[in-house]
PDB file of N, CA and C in Angstrom:
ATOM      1  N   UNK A   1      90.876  -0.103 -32.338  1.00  0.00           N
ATOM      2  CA  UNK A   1      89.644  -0.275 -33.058  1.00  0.00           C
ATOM      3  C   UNK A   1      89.024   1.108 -33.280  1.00  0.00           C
ATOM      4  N   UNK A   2      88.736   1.376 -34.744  1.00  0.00           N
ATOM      5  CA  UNK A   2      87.660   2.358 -34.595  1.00  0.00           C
ATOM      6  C   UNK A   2      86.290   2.450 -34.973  1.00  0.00           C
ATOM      7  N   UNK A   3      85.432   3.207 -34.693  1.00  0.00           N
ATOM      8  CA  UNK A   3      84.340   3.235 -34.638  1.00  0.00           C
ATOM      9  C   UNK A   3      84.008   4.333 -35.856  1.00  0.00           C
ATOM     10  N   UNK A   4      83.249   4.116 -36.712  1.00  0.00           N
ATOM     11  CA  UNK A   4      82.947   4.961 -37.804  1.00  0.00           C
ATOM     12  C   UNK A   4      81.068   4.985 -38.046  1.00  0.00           C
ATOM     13  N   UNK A   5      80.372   5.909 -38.428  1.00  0.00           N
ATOM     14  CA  UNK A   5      79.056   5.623 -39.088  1.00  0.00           C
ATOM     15  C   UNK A   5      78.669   4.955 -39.883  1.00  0.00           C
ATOM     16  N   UNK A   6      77.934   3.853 -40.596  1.00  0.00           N
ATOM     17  CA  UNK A   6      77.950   3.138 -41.267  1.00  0.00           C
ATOM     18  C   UNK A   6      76.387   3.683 -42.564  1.00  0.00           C
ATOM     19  N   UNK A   7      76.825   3.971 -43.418  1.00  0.00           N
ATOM     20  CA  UNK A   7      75.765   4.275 -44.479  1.00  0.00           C
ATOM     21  C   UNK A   7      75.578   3.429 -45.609  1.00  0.00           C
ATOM     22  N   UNK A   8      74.254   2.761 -46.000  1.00  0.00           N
ATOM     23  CA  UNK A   8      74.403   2.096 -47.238  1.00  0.00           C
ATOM     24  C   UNK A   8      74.906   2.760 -48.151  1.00  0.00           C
ATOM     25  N   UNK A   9      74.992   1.673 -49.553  1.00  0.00           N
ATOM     26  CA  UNK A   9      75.603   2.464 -50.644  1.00  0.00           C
ATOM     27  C   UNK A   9      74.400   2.699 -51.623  1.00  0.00           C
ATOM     28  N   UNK A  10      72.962   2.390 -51.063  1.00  0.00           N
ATOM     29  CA  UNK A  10      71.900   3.029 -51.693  1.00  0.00           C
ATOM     30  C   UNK A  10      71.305   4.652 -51.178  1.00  0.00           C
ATOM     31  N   UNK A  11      72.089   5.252 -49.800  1.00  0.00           N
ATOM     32  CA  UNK A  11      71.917   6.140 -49.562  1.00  0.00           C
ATOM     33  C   UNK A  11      71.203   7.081 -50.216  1.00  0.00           C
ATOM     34  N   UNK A  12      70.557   7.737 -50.702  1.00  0.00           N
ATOM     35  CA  UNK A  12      70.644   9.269 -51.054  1.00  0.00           C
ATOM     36  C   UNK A  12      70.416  10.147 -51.209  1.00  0.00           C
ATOM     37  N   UNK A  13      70.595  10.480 -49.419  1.00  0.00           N
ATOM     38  CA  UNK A  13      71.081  11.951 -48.715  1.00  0.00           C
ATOM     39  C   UNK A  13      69.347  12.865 -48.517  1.00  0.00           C
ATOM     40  N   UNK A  14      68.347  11.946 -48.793  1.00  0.00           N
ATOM     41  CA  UNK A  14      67.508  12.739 -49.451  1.00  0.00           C
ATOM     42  C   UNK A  14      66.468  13.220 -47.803  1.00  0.00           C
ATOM     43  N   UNK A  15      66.435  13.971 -47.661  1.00  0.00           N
ATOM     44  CA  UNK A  15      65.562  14.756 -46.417  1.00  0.00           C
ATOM     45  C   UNK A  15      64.459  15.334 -46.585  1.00  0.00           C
ATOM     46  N   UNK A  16      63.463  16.320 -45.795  1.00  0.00           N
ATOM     47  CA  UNK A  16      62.315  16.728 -45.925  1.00  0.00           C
ATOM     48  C   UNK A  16      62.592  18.288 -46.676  1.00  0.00           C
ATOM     49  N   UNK A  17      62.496  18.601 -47.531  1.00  0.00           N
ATOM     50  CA  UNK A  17      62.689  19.947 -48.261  1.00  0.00           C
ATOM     51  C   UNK A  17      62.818  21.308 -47.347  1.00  0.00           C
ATOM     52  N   UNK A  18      63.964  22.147 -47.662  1.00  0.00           N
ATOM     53  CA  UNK A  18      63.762  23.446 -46.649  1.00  0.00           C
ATOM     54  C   UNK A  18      62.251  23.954 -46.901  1.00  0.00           C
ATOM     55  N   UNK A  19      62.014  24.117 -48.061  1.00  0.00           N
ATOM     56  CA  UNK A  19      60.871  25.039 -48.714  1.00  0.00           C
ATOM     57  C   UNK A  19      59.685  24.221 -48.938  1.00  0.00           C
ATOM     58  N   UNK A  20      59.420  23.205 -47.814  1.00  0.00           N
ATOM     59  CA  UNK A  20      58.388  22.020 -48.157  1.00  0.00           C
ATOM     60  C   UNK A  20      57.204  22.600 -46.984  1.00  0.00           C
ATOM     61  N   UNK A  21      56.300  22.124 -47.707  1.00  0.00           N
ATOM     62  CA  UNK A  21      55.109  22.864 -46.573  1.00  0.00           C
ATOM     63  C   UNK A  21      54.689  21.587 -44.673  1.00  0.00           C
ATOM     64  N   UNK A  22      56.125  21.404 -44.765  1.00  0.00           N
ATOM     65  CA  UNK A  22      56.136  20.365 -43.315  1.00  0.00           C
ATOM     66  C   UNK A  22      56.299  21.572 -42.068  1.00  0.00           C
ATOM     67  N   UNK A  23      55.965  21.224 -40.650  1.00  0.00           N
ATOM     68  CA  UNK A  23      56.297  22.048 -39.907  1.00  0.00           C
ATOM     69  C   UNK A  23      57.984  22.269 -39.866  1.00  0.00           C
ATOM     70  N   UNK A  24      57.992  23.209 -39.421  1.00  0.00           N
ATOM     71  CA  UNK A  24      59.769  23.103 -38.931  1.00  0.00           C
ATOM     72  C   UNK A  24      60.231  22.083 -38.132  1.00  0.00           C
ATOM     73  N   UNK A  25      59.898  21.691 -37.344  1.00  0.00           N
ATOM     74  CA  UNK A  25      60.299  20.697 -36.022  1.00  0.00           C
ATOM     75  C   UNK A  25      60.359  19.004 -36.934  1.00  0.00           C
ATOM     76  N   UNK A  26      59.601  19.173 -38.292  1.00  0.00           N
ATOM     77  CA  UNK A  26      60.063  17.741 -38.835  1.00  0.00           C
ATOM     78  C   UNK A  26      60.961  18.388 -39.354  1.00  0.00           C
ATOM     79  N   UNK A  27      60.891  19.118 -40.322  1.00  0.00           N
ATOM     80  CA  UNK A  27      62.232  19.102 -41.236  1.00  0.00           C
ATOM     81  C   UNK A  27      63.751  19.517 -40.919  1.00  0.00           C
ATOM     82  N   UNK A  28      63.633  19.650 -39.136  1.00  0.00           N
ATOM     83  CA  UNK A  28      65.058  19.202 -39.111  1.00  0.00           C
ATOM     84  C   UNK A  28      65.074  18.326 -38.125  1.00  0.00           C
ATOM     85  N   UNK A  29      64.249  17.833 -38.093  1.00  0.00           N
ATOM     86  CA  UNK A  29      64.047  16.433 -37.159  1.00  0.00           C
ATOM     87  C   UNK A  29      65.357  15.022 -37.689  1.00  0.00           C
ATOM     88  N   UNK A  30      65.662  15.301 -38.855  1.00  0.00           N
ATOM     89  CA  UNK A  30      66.368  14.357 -38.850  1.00  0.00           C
ATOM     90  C   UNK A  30      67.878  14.767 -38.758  1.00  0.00           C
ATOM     91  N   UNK A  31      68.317  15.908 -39.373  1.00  0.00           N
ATOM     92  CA  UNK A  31      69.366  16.518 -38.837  1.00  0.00           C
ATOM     93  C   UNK A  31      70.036  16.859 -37.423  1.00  0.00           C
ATOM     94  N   UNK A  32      68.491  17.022 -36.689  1.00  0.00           N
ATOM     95  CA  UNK A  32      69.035  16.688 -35.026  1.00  0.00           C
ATOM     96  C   UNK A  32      69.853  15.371 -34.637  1.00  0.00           C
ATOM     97  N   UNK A  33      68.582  14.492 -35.258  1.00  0.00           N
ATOM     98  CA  UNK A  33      69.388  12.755 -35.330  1.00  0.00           C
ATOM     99  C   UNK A  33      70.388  12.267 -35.656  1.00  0.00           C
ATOM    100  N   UNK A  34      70.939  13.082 -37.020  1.00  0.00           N
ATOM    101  CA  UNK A  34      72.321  12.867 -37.286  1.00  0.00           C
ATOM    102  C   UNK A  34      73.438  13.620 -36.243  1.00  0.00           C
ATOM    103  N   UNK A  35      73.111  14.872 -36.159  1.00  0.00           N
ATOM    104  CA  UNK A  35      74.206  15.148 -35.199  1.00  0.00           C
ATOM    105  C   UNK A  35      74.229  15.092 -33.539  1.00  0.00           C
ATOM    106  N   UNK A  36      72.982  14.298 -32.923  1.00  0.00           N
ATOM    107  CA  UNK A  36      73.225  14.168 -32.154  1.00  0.00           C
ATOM    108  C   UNK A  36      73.968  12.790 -31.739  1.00  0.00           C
ATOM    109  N   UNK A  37      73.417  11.868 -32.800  1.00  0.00           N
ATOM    110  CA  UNK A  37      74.267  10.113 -33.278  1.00  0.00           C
ATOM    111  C   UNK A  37      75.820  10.919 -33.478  1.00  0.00           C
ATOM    112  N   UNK A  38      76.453  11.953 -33.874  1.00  0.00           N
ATOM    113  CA  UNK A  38      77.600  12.273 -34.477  1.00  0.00           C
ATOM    114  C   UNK A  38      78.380  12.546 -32.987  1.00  0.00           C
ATOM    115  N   UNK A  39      77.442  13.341 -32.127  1.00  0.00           N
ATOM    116  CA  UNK A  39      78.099  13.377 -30.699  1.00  0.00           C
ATOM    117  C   UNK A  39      78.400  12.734 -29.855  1.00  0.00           C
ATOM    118  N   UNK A  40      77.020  11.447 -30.039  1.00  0.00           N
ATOM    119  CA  UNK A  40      77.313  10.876 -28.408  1.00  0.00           C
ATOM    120  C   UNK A  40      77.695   9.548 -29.120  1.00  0.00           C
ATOM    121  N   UNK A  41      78.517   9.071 -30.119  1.00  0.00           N
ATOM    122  CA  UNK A  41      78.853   7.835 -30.405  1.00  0.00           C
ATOM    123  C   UNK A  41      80.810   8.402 -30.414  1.00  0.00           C
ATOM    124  N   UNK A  42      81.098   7.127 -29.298  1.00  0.00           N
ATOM    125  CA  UNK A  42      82.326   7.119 -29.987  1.00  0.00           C
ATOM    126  C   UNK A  42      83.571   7.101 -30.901  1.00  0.00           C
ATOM    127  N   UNK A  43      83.333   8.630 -31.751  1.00  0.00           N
ATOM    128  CA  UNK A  43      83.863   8.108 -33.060  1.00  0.00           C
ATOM    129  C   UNK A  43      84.939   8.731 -33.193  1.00  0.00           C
ATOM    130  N   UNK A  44      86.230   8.330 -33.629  1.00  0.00           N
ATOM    131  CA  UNK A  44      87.660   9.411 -33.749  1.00  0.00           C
ATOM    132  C   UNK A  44      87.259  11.221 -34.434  1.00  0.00           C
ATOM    133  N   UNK A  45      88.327  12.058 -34.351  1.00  0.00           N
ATOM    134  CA  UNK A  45      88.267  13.437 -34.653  1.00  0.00           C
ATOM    135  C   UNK A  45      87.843  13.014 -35.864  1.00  0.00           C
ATOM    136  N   UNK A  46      88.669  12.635 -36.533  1.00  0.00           N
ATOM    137  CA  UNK A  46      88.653  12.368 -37.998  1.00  0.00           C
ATOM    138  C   UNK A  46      86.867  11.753 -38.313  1.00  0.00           C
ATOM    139  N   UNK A  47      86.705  11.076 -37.992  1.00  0.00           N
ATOM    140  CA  UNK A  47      85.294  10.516 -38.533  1.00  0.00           C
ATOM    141  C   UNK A  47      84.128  11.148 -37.798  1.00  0.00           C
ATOM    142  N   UNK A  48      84.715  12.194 -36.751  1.00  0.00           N
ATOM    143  CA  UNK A  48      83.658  13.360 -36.416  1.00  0.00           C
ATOM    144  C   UNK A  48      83.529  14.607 -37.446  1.00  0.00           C
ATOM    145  N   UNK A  49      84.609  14.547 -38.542  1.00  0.00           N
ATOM    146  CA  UNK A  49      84.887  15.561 -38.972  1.00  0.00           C
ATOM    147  C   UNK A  49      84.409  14.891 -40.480  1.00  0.00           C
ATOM    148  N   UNK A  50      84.447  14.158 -41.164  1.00  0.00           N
ATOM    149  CA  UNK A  50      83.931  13.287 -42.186  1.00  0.00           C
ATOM    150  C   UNK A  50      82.271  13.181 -42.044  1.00  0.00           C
ATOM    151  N   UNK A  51      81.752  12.884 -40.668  1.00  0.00           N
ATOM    152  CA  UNK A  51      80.372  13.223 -40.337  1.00  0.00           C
ATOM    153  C   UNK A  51      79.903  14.947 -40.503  1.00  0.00           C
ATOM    154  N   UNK A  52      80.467  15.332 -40.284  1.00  0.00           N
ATOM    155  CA  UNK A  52      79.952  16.961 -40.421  1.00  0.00           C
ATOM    156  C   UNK A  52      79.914  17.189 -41.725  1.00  0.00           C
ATOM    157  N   UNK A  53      80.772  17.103 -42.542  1.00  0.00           N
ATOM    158  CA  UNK A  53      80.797  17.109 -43.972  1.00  0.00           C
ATOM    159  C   UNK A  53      79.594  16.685 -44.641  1.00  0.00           C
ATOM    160  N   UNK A  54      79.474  15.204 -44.434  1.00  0.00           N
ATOM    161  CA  UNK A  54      78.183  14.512 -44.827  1.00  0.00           C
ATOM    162  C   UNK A  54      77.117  15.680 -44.728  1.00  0.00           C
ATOM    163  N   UNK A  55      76.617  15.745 -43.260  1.00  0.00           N
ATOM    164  CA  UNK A  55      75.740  16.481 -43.022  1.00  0.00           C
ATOM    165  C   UNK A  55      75.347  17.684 -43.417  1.00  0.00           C
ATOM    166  N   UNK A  56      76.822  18.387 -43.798  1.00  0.00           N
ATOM    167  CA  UNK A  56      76.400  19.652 -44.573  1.00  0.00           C
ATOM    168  C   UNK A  56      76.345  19.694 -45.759  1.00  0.00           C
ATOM    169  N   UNK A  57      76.508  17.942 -46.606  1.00  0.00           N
ATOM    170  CA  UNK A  57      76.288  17.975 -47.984  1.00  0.00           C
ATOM    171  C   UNK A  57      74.555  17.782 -47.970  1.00  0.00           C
ATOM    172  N   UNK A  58      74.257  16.890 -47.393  1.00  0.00           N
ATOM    173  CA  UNK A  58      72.752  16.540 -46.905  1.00  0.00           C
ATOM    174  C   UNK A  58      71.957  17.903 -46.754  1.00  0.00           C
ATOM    175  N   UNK A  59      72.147  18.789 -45.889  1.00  0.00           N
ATOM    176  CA  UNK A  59      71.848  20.037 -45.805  1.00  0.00           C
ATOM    177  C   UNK A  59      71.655  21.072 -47.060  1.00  0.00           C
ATOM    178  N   UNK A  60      72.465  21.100 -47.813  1.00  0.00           N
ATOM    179  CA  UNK A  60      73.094  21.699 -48.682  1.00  0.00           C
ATOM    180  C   UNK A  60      72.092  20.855 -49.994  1.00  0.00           C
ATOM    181  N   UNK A  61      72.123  19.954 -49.926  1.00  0.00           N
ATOM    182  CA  UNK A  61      71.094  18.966 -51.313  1.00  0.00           C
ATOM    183  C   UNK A  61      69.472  19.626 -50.884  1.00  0.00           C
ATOM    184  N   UNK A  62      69.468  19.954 -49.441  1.00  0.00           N
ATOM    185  CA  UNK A  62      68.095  20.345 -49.366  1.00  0.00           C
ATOM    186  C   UNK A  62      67.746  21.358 -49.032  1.00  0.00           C
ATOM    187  N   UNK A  63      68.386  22.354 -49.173  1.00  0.00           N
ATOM    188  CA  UNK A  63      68.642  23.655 -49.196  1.00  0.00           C
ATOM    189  C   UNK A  63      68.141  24.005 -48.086  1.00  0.00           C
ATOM    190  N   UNK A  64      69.244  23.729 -47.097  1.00  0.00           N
ATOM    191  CA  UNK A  64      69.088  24.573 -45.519  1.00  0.00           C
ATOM    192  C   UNK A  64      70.066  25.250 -45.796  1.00  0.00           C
ATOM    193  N   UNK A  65      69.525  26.834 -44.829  1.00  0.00           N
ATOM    194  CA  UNK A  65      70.483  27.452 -44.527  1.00  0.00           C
ATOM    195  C   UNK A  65      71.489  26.791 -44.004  1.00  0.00           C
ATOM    196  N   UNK A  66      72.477  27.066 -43.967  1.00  0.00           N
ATOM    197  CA  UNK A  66      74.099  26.731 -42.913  1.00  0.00           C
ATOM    198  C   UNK A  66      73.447  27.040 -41.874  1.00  0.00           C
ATOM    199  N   UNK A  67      73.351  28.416 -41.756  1.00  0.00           N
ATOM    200  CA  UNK A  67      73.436  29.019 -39.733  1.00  0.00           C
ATOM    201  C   UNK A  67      72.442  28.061 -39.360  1.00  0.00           C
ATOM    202  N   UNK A  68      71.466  27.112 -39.792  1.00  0.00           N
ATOM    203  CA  UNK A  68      70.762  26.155 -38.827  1.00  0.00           C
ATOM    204  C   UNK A  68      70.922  25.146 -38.752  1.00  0.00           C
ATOM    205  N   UNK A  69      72.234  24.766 -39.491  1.00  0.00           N
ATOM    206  CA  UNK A  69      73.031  23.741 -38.963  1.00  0.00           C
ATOM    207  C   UNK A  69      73.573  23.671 -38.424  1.00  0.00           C
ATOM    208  N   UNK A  70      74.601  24.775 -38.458  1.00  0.00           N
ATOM    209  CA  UNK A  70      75.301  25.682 -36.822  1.00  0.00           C
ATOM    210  C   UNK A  70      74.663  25.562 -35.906  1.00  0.00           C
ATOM    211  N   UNK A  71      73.371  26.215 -35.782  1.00  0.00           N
ATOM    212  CA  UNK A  71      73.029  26.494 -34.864  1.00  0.00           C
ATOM    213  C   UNK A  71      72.752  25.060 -33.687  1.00  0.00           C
ATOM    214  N   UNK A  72      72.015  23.750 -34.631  1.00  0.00           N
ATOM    215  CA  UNK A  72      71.824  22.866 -34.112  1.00  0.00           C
ATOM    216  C   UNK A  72      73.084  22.241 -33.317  1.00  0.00           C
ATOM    217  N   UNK A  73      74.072  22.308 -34.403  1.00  0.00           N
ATOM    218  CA  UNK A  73      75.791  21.490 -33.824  1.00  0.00           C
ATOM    219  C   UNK A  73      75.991  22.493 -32.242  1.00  0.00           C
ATOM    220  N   UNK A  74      75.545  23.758 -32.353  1.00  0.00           N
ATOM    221  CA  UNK A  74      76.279  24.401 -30.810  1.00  0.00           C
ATOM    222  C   UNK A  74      75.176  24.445 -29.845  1.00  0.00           C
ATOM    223  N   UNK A  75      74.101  23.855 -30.116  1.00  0.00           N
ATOM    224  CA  UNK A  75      72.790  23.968 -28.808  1.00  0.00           C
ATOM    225  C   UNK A  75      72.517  22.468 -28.696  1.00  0.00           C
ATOM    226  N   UNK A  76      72.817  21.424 -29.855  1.00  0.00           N
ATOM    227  CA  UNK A  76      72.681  19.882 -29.019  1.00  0.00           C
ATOM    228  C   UNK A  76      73.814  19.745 -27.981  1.00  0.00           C
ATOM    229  N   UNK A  77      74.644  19.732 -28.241  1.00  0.00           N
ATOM    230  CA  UNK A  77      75.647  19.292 -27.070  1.00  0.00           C
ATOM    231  C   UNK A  77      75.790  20.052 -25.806  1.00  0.00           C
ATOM    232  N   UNK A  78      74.986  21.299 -25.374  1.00  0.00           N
ATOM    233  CA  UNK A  78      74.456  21.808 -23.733  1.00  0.00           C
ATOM    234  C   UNK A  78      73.476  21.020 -23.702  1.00  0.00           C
ATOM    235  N   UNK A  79      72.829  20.393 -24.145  1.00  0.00           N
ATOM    236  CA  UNK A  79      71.574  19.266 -23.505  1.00  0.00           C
ATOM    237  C   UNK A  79      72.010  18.308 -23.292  1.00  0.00           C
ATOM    238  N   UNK A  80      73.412  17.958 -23.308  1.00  0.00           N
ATOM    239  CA  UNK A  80      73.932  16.723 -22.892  1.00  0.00           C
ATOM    240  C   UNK A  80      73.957  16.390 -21.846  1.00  0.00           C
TER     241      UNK A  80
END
């Protein structure tokens, strides 16, 4: 059996703006959520690796830098 993320097909992708006048701590408030759901759910390499993608298209639609998506993927998982 595998375990995969499940997204509607009304999705879309849409987050709090890099360049939006929100504090920082919301606007990647939900990107924490996704990749920390991406860590601690049992999901094969493959659909860990299909999740990252997502996330950096999501990212990428809302114009985050990369390195703070990095940065989040290598400092959630020491708080584990």
């Amino acid at each position: 059996m595998s375990i995969s993320i499940y997204r509607k097909a009304t999705n879309t992708d849409t987050e709090i703006h890099y360049f939006s006048n929100h504090h920082f701590e919301q606007k990647i408030s939900a990107f924490r959520y996704y990749i920390k759901r991406m860590i601690t759910l049992p999901i094969s390499q493959a659909g860990s690796n299909k999740e990252r993608v997502i996330i950096n298209a999501m990212a990428k639609s809302n114009v985050f830098p990369e390195s703070i998506i990095r940065n989040l993927r290598t400092k959630l998982p020491l708080k584990k």
